[in-house]
C-alpha atoms as a PDB file:
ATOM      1  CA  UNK A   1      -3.948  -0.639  35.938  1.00  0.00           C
ATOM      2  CA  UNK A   2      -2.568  -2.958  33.663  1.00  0.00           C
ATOM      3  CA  UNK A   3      -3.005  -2.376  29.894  1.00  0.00           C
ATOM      4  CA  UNK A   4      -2.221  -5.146  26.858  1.00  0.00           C
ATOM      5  CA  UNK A   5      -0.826  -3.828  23.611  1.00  0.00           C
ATOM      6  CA  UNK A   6      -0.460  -5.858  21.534  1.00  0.00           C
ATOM      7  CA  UNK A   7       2.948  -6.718  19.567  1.00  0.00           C
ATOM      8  CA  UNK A   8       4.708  -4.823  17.066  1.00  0.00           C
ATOM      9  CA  UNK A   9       6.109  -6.411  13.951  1.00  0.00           C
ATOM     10  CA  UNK A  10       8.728  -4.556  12.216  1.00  0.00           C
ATOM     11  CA  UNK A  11       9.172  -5.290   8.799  1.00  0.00           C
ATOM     12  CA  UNK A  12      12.339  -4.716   7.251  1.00  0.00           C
ATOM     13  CA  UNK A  13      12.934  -4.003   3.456  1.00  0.00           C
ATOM     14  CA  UNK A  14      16.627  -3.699   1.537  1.00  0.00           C
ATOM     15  CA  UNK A  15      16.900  -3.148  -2.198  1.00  0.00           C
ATOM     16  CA  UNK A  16      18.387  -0.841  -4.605  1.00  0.00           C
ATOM     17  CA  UNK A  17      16.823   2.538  -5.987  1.00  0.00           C
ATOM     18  CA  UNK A  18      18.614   4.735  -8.477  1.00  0.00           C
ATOM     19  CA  UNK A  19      22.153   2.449  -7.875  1.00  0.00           C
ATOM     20  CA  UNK A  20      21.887   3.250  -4.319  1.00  0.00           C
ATOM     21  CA  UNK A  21      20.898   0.920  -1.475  1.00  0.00           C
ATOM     22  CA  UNK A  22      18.270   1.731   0.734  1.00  0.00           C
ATOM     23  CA  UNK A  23      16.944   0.074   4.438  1.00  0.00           C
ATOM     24  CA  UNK A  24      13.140   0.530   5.481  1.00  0.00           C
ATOM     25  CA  UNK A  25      12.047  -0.443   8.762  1.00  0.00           C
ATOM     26  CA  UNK A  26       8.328  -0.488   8.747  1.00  0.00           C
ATOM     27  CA  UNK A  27       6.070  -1.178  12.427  1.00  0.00           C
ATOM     28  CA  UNK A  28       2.755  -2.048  12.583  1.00  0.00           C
ATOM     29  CA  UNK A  29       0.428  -3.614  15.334  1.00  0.00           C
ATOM     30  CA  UNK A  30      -0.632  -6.998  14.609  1.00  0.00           C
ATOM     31  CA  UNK A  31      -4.317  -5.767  15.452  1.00  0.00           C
ATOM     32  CA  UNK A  32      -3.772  -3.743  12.154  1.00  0.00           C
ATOM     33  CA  UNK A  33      -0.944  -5.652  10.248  1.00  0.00           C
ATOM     34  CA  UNK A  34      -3.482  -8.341   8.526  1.00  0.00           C
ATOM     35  CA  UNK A  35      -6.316  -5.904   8.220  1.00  0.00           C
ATOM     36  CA  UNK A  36      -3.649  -3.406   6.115  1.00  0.00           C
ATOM     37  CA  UNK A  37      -2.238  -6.257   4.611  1.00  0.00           C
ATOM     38  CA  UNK A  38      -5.879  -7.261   3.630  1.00  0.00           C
ATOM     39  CA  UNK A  39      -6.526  -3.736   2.249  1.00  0.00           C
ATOM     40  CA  UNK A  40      -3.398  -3.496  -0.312  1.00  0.00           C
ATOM     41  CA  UNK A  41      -4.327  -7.410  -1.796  1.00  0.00           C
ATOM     42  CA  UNK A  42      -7.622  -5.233  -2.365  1.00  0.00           C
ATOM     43  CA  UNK A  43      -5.550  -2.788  -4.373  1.00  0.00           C
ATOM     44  CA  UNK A  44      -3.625  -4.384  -6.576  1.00  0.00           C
ATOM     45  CA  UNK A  45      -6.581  -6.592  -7.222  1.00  0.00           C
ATOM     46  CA  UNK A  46      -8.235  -3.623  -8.113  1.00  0.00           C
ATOM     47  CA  UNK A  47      -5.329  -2.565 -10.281  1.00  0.00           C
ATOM     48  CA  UNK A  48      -5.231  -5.828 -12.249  1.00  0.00           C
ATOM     49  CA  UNK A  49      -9.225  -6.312 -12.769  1.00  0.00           C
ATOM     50  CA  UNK A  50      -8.699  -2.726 -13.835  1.00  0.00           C
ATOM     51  CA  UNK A  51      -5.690  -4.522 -16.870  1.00  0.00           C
ATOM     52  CA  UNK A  52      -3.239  -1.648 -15.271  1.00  0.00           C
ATOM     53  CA  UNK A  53       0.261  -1.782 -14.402  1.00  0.00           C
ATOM     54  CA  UNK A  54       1.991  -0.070 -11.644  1.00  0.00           C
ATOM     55  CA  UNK A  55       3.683   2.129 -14.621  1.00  0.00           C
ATOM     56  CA  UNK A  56       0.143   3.231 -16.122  1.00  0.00           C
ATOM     57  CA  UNK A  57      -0.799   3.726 -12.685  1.00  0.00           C
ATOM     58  CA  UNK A  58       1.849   5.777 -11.693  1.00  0.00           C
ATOM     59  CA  UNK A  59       1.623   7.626 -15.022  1.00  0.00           C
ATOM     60  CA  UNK A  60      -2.367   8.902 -14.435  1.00  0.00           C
ATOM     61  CA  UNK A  61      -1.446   9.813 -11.292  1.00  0.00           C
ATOM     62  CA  UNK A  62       1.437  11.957 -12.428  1.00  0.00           C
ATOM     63  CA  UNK A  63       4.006   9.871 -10.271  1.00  0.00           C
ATOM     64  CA  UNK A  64       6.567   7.582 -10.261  1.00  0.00           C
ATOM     65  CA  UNK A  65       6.073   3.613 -10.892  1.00  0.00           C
ATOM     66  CA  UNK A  66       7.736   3.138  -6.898  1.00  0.00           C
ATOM     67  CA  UNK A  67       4.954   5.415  -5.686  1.00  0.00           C
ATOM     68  CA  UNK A  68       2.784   2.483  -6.490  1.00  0.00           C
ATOM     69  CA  UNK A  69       5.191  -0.198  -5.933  1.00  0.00           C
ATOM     70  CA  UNK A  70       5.578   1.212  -2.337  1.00  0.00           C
ATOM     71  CA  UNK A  71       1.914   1.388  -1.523  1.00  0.00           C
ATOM     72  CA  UNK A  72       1.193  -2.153  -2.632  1.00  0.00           C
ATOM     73  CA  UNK A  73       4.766  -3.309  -0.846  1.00  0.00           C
ATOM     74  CA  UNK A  74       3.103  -1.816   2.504  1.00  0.00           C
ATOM     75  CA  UNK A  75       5.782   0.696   2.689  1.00  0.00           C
ATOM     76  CA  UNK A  76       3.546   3.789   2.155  1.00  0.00           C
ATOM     77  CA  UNK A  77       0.426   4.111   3.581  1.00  0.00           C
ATOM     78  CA  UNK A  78      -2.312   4.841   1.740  1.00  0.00           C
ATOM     79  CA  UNK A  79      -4.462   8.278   3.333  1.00  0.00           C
ATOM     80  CA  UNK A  80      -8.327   9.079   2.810  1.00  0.00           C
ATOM     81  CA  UNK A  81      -7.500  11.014  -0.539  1.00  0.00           C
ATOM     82  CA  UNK A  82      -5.116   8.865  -2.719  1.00  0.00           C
ATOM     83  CA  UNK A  83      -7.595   6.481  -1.765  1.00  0.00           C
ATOM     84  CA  UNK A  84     -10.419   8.161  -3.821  1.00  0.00           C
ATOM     85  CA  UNK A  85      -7.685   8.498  -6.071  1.00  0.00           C
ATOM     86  CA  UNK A  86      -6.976   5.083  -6.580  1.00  0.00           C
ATOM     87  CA  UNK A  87     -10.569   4.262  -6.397  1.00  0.00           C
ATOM     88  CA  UNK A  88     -11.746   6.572  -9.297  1.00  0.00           C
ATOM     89  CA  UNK A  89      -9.078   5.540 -11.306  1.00  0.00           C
ATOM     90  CA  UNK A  90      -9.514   1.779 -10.932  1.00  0.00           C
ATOM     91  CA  UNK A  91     -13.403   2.216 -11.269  1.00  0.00           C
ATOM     92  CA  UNK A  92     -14.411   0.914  -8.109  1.00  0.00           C
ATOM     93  CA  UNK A  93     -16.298   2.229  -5.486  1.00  0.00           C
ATOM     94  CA  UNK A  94     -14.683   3.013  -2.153  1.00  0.00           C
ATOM     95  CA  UNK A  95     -16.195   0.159   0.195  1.00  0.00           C
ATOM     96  CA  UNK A  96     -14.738  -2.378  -2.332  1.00  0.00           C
ATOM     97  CA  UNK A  97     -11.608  -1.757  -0.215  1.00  0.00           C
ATOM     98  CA  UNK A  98     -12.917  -3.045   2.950  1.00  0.00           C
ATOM     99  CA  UNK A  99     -14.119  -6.189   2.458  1.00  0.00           C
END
């Protein structure tokens, strides 16, 4: 049997963190690619309507500003529970992320 999967895009990131350089490959699906890209526009929308910055954000949640930077780069996924997380704090309900 022969099976389709679709193609994988591999997104590549260079840049400089604490004066050292760092290289992120990142792959994704292109069934999910546009839907996850979809989902972080829907968070830092969130974030903004909210009148936060990634610092604020990253200060309520007791982490670093690149935490945040990261998510809303694509380079960290987001799981079930930062979600509610990020939800709560930008006073939104949960299916306002899947629209």
């Amino acid at each position: 049997m022969l099976r389709y999967e679709s193609p994988i895009y591999i997104v590549t990131y260079h840049g400089i963190f604490y004066n050292r350089i760092y290289h992120a490959n990142i792959a994704m699906t292109s069934k999910y690619r546009v839907k996850y890209q979809k989902f972080i526009n829907q968070l830092r929308e969130a974030r903004l309507e909210a009148g936060l910055t990634q610092v604020d954000v990253g200060k309520k949640l007791k982490k670093p500003q690149a935490y945040v930077s990261k998510i809303e780069r694509g380079e960290r996924r987001v799981d079930v529970v930062e979600l509610e997380e990020l939800a709560k704090l930008y006073k939104q309900p949960l299916n306002y992320f899947t629209k």
